[in-house]
Protein backbone atom coordinates (compact mmCIF):
# COMPACT_ATOMS: atom_id res chain seq x y z
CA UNK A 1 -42.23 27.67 -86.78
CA UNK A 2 -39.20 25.54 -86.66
CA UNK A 3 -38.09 27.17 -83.41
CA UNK A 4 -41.55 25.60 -81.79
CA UNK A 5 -41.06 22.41 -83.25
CA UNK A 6 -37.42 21.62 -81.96
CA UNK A 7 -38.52 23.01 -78.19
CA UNK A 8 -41.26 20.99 -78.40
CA UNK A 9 -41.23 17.04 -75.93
CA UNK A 10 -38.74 14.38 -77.81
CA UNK A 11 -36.94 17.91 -80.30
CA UNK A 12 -34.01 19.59 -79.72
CA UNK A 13 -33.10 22.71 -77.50
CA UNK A 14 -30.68 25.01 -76.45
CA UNK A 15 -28.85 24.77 -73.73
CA UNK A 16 -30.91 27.61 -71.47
CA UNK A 17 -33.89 25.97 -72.40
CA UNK A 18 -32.49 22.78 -70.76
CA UNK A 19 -30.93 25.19 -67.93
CA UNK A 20 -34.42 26.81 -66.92
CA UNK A 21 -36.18 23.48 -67.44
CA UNK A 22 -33.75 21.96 -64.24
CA UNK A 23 -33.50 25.03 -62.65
CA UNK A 24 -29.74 25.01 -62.82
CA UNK A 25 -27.47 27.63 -65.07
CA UNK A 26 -26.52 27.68 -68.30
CA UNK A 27 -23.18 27.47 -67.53
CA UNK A 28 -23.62 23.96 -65.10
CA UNK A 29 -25.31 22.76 -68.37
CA UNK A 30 -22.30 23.34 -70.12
CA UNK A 31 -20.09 21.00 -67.25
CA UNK A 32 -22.60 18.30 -67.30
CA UNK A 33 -21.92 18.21 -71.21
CA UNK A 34 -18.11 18.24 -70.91
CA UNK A 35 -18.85 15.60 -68.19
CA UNK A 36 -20.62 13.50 -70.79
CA UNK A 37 -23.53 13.10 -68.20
CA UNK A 38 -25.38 15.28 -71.41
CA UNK A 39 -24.89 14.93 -75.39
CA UNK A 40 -25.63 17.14 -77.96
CA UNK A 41 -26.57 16.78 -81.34
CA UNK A 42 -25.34 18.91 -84.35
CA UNK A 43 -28.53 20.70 -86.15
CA UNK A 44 -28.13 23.45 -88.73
CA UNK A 45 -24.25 23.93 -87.52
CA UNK A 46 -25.33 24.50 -84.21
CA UNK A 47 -24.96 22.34 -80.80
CA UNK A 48 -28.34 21.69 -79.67
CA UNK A 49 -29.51 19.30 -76.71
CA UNK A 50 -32.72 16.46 -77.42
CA UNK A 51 -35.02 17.18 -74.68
CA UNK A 52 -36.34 13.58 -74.44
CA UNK A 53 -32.57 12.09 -74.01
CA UNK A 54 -31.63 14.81 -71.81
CA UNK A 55 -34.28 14.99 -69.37
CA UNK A 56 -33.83 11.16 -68.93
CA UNK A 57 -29.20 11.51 -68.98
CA UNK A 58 -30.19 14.33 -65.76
CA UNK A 59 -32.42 12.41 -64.10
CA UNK A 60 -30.06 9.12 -64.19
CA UNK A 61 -27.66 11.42 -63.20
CA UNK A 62 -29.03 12.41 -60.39
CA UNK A 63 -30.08 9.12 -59.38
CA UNK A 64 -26.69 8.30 -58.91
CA UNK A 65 -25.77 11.20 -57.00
CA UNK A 66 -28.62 10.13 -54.16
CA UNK A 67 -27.25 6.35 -54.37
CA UNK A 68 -23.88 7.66 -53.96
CA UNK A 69 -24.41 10.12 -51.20
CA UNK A 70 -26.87 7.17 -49.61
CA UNK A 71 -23.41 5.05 -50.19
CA UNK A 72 -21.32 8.25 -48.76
CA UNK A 73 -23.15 8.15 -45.46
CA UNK A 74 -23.26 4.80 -44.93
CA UNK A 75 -19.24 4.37 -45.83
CA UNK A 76 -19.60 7.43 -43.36
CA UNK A 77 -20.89 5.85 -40.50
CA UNK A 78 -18.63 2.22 -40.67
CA UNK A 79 -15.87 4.48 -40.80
CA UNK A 80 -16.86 6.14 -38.03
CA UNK A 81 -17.45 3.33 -36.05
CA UNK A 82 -14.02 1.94 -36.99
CA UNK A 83 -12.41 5.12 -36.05
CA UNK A 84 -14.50 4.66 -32.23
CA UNK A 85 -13.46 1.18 -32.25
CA UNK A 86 -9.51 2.00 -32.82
CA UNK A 87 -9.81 4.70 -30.13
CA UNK A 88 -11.08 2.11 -27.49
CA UNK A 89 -8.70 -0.34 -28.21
CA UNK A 90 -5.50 2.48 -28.09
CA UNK A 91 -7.35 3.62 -24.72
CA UNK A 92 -7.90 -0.03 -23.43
CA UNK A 93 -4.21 -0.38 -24.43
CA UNK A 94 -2.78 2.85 -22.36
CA UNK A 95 -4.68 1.31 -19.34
CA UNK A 96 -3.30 -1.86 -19.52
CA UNK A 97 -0.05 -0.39 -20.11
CA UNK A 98 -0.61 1.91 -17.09
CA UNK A 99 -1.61 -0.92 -14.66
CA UNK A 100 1.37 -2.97 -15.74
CA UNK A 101 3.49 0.45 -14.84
CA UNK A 102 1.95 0.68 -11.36
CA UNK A 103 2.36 -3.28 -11.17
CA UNK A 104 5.90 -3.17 -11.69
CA UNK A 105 6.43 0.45 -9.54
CA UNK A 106 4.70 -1.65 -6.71
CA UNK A 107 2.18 0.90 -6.39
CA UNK A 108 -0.73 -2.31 -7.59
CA UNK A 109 -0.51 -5.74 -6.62
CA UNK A 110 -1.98 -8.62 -8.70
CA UNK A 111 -3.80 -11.73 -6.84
CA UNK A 112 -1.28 -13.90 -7.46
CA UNK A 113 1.27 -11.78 -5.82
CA UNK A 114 -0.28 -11.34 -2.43
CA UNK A 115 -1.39 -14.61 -2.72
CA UNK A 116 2.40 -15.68 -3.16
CA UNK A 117 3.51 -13.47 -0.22
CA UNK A 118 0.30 -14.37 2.20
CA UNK A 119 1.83 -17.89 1.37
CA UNK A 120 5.38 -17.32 1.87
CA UNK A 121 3.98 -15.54 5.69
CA UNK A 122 1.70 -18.40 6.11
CA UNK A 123 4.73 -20.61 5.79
CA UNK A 124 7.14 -18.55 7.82
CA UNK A 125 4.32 -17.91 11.00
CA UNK A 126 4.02 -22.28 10.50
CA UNK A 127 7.82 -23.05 10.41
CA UNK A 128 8.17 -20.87 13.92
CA UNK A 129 5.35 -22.57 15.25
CA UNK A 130 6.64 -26.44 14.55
CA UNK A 131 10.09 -25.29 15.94
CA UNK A 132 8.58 -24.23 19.21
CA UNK A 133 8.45 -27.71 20.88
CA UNK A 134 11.46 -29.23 19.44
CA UNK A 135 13.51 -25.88 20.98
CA UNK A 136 10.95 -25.65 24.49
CA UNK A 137 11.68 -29.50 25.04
CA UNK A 138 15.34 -29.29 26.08
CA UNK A 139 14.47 -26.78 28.43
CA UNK A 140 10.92 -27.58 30.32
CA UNK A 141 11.75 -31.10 30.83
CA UNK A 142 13.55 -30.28 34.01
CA UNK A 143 10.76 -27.74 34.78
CA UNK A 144 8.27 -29.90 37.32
CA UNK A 145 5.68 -26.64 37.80
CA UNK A 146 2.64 -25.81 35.60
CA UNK A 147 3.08 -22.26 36.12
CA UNK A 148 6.60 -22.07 35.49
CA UNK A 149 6.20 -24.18 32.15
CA UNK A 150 3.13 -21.98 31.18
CA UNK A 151 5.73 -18.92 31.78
CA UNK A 152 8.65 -20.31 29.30
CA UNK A 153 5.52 -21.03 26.99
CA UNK A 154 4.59 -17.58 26.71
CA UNK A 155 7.93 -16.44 26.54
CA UNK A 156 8.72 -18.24 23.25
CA UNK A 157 4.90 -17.56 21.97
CA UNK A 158 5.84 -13.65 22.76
CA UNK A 159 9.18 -13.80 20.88
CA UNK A 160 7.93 -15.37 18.01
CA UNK A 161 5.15 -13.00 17.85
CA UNK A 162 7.61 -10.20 18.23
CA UNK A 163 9.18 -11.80 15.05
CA UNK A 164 5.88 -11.62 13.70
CA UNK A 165 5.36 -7.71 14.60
CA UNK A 166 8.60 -6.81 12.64
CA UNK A 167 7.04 -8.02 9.64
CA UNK A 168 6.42 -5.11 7.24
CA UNK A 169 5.24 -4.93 3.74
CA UNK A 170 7.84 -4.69 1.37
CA UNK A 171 7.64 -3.07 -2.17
CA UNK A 172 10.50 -4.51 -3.23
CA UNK A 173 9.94 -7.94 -2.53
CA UNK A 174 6.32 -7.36 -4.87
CA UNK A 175 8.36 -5.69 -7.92
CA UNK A 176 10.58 -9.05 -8.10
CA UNK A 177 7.72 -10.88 -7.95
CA UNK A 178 5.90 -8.83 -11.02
CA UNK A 179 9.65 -8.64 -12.29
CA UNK A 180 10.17 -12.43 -12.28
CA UNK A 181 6.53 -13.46 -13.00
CA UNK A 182 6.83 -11.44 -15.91
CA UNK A 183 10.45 -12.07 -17.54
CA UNK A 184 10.96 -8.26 -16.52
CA UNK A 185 14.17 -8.68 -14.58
CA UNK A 186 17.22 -8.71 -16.77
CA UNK A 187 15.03 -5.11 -17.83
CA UNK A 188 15.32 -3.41 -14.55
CA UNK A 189 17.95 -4.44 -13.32
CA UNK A 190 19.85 -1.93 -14.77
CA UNK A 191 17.43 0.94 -14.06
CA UNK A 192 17.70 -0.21 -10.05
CA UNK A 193 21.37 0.07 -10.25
CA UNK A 194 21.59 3.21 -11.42
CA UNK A 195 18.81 4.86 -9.57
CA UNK A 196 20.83 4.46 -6.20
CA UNK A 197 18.18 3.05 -4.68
């Protein structure tokens, strides 16, 4: 009868007892003791396991396997958000540093760069324009026929709009803009020299 009284609730038991009862092996029993997650007691020179404390050490064991796994995925998940959020800002950072390439190759132009060239036209197509009396002056004053005047008129509005035609977009004049606007000059000037461009 003593076997019957130590296997019975709140006695002691052998370790396949314990195994069967969690439906693990004998052998896992023996790790979760070296783990110190279960203790034995000594009875009648013999290791033996109390059913009552054990049940309760496996199931506060595994408690803390779900809250860690729970813990896991969560730790999961802001990881993987900061590994999504890295990767957009290295992306966000190859296409800036892409645009600023094909800013400074001349192959993009930002606002303020055409802006600063339609203004530098603007002010070249107004500068021939204010000229054109002070030079046609001199020479339709002696000029007493509408027609003719008209004619010389025409003539200097066709030259400067031949001035005008000969206009052309530069690239180069846009990469020292980018260049200058953004301290990149003493950079490429080296690379310009020695491309023999």
């Amino acid at each position: 009868m003593p076997d019957a009284a130590q296997n019975k609730p709140g006695g002691v038991v052998e370790a396949k007892v314990l195994a069967t009862l969690f439906n693990i092996s004998v052998r896992r029993i023996q790790q979760l003791t070296q783990d110190g997650i279960l203790t034995t007691e000594l009875v009648d020179k013999k290791r033996r396991y109390n059913l009552l404390n054990s049940v309760r050490a496996y199931i506060a064991y595994l408690q803390q396997r779900v809250e860690r796994k729970g813990a896991t995925k969560e730790d999961t998940q802001n990881e993987s958000k900061k590994i999504e959020a890295e990767a957009d800002l290295k992306s966000t950072k190859a296409r800036i540093a892409k645009l600023e390439l094909q800013e400074l190759e001349g192959q993009m132009h930002s606002s303020e760069d055409v802006e600063a060239m339609t203004t530098q036209l603007v002010f070249t197509i107004r500068g021939m324009l204010l000229s054109l009396p002070g030079r046609l002056a001199i020479d339709l004053a002696p000029i007493d026929k509408p027609a003719e005047i008209s004619q010389r008129v025409k003539q200097e509005v066709n030259t400067i709009l031949l001035e005008l035609s000969k206009f052309k977009y530069d690239p180069e004049a846009y990469k020292k803009l980018v260049r200058d606007r953004k301290g990149w000059s003493d950079l490429l000037t080296e690379s310009d020299d020695g491309d023999g461009s």
